[in-house]
Protein backbone atom coordinates (compact mmCIF):
# COMPACT_ATOMS: atom_id res chain seq x y z
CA UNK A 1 99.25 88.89 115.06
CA UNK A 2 102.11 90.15 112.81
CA UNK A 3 100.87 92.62 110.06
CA UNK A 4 102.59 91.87 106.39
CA UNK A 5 104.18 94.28 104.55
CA UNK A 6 104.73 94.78 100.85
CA UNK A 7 107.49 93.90 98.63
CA UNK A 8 109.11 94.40 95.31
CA UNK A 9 112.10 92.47 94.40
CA UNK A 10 113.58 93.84 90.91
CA UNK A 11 116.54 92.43 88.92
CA UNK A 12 118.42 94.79 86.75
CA UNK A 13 120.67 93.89 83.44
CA UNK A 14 122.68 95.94 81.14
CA UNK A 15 126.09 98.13 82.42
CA UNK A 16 124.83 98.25 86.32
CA UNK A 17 127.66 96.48 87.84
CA UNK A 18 131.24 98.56 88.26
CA UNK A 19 129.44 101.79 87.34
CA UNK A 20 128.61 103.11 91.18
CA UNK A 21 124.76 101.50 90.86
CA UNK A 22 124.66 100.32 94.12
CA UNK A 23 125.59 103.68 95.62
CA UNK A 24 123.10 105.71 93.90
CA UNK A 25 120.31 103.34 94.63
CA UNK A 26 121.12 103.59 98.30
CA UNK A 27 121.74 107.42 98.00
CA UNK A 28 118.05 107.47 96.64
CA UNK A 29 116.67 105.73 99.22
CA UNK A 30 117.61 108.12 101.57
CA UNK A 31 114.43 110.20 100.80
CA UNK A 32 111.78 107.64 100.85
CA UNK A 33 110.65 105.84 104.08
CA UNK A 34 111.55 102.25 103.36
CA UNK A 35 114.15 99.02 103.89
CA UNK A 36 115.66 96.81 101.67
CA UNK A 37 118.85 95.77 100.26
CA UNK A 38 120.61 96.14 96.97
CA UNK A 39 123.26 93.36 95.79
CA UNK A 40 125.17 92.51 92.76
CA UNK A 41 124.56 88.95 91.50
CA UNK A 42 127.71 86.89 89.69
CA UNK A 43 125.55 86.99 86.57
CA UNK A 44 126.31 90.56 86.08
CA UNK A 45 123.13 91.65 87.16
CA UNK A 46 121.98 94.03 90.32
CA UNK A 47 119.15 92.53 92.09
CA UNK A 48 116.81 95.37 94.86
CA UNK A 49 114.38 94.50 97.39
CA UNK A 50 112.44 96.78 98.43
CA UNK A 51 109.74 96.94 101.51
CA UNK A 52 107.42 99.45 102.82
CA UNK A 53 104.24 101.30 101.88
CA UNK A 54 103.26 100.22 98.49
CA UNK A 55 102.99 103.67 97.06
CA UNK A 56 105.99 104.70 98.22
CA UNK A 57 108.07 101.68 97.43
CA UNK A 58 106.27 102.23 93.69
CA UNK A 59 107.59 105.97 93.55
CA UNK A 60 111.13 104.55 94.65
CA UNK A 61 111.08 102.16 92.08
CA UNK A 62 110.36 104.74 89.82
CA UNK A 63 112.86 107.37 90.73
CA UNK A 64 115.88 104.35 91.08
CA UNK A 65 114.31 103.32 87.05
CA UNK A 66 114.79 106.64 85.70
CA UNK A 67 117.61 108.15 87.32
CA UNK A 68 120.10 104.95 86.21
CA UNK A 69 118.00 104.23 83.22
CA UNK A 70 121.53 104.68 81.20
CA UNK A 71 122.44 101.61 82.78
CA UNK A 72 119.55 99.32 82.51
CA UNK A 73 118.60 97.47 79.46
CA UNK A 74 116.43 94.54 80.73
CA UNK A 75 113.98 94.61 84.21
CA UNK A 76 112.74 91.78 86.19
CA UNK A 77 110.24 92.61 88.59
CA UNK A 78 108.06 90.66 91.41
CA UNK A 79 106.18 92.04 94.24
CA UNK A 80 103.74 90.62 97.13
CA UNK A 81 103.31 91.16 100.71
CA UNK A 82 104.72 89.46 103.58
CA UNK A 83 106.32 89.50 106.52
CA UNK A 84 109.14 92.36 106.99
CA UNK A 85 112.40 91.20 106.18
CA UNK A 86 114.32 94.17 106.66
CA UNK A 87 115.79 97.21 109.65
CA UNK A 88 117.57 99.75 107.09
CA UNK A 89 118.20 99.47 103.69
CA UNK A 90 122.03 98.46 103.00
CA UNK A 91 124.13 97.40 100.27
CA UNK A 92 124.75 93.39 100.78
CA UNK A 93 128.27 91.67 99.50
């Protein structure tokens, strides 16, 4: 029986695309214990997914939100559980 796992998926607006977003986001990753992906979108927003221990995906969240807050006006988020998605965390094209 497979175990699930939880799951934030957040969707940034404002000036995150062009700005080195993506590269920070990944660089703070490095010190948390998770995978997940971080992607522009054509609608000029930067979408995250995020999977791991919910506390620690939480505190993630948290440092990514107010590290690049200078970038982010608006924040979508959604989060669950379910089944692991995810080896590293990357950037995706």
């Amino acid at each position: 029986m497979s175990s699930s796992v939880f799951f934030s998926r957040s969707h940034y607006s404002g000036h995150v695309q062009g700005v080195g977003f993506r590269y920070q986001v990944v660089s703070i990753a490095k010190g948390f214990e998770l995978t997940g992906w971080v992607k522009n979108l054509s609608d000029g927003r930067v979408e995250l997914f995020v999977e791991g221990e919910e506390s620690e995906a939480s505190d993630f969240i948290l440092a990514v939100e107010s590290e690049l807050d200078v970038f982010i006006n608006h924040t979508e988020k959604e989060s669950g559980f379910g089944k692991r998605q995810c080896s590293n965390f990357a950037i995706l094209a």
